[in-house]
Every structure is written in structure tokens, then in C-alpha cells.
Protein backbone atom coordinates (compact mmCIF):
# COMPACT_ATOMS: atom_id res chain seq x y z
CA UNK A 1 90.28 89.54 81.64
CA UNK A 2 93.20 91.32 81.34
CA UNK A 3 93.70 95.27 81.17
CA UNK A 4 97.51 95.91 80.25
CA UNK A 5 98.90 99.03 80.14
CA UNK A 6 101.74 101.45 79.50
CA UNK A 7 102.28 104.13 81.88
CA UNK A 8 104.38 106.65 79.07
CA UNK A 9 106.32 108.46 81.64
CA UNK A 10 108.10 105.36 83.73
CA UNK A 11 107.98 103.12 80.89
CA UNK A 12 106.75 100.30 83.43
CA UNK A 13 103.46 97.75 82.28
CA UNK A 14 101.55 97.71 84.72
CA UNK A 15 98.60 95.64 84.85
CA UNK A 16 95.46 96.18 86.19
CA UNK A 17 91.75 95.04 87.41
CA UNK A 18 88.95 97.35 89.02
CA UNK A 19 91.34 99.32 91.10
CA UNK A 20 94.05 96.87 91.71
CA UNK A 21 97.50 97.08 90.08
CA UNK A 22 100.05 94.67 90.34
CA UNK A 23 103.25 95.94 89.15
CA UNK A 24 106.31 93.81 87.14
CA UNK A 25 108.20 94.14 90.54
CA UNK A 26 105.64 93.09 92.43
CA UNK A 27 104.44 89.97 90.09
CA UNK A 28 107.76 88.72 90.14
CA UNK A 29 107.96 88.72 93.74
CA UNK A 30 104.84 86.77 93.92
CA UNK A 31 105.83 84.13 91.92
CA UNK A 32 109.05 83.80 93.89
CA UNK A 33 106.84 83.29 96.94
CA UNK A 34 105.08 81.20 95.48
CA UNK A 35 107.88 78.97 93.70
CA UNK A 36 109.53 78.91 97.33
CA UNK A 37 106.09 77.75 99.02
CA UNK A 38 104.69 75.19 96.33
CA UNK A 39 107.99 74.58 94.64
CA UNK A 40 106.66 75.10 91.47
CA UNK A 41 107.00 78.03 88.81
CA UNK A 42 103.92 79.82 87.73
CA UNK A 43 104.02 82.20 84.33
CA UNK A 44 103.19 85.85 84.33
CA UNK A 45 99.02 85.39 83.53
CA UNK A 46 98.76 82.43 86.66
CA UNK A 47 100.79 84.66 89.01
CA UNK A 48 98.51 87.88 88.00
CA UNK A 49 95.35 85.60 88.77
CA UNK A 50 96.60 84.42 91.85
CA UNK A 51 97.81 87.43 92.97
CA UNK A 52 94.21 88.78 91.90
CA UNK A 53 92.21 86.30 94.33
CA UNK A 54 94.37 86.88 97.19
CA UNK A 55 94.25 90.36 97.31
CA UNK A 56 90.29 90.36 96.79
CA UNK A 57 90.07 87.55 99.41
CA UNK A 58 92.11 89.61 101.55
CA UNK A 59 89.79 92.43 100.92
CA UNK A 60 86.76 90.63 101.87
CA UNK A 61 88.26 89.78 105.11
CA UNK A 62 89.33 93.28 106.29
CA UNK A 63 85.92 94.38 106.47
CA UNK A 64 84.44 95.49 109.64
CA UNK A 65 81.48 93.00 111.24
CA UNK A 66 78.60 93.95 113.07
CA UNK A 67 78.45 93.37 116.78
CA UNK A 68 76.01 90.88 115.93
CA UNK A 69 77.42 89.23 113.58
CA UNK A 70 80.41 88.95 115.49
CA UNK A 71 78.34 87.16 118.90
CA UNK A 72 77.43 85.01 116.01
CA UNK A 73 80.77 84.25 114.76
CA UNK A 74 82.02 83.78 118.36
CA UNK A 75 79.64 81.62 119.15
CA UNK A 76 79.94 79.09 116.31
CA UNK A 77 83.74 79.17 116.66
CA UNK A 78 82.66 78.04 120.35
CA UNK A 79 80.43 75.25 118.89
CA UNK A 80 83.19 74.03 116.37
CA UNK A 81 85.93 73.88 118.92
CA UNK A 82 83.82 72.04 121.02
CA UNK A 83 85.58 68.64 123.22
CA UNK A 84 82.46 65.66 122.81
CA UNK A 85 84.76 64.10 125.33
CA UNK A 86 83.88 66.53 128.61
């Protein structure tokens, strides 16, 4: 859910979830992007979840891999891409 709140000395609302904040500025750019990409307009609480996923999603993916686990990842990127024509 939601955590809202004031910061007193800029007067912004800024809202925020386990470490991430998404300021006013930055929500309405989001839904700009996203109005431009989908063509259609999102309110305030869809934009903040969307926003939410993305950024944890993008998280996820920054981590580093094991060597391992990248020879594995490699390797099935191999198998996926491969031609059954040759």
C-alpha cells in the first residue's frame, strides 16, 4: 500500500515504498511516457504502481550473476536461438 508523505521543508508529497520514492515530478513524467507509448492516460495510484514494478524489475536485473550461472544463461540463449533448419 501506499506511504504518502509531506516533506515540511520543500512542501513537495512525495511518495514512497521500502526505499523507493517517486516524486510529483517524476510521476508525472511517467505517465506522460506512458500516455505517449500506450496512448492511454493512467491516474496518479496506476502510474505509482507501475512506476513501482519497473523500478523493482529493473532492480532485479542489475544484479551481478555468477560465472556459472552465466555459462548457464549463455548456453540456453544458445539452445533457444537455435536454426532446426541447419
Amino acid at each position: 500500500m501506499l506511504d504518502v508523505t509531506l516533506n515540511q521543508k520543500c512542501s513537495k508529497l512525495l511518495i514512497t515504498t521500502k526505499h523507493i520514492i517517486i516524486s510529483p515530478a517524476q510521476l508525472e513524467k511517467f505517465k506522460q511516457i506512458y500516455k505517449a507509448k500506450f496512448d492511454k492516460d493512467i491516474n496518479d495510484q496506476e502510474a505509482y504502481e507501475k512506476g513501482i514494478k519497473l523500478i523493482q524489475l529493473l532492480k532485479i536485473n542489475d544484479k551481478p550473476i555468477s560465472e556459472e550461472d552465466y555459462k548457464a544463461a549463455k548456453t540456453l540463449i544458445a539452445l533457444l536461438n537455435y536454426d532446426d533448419d541447419k
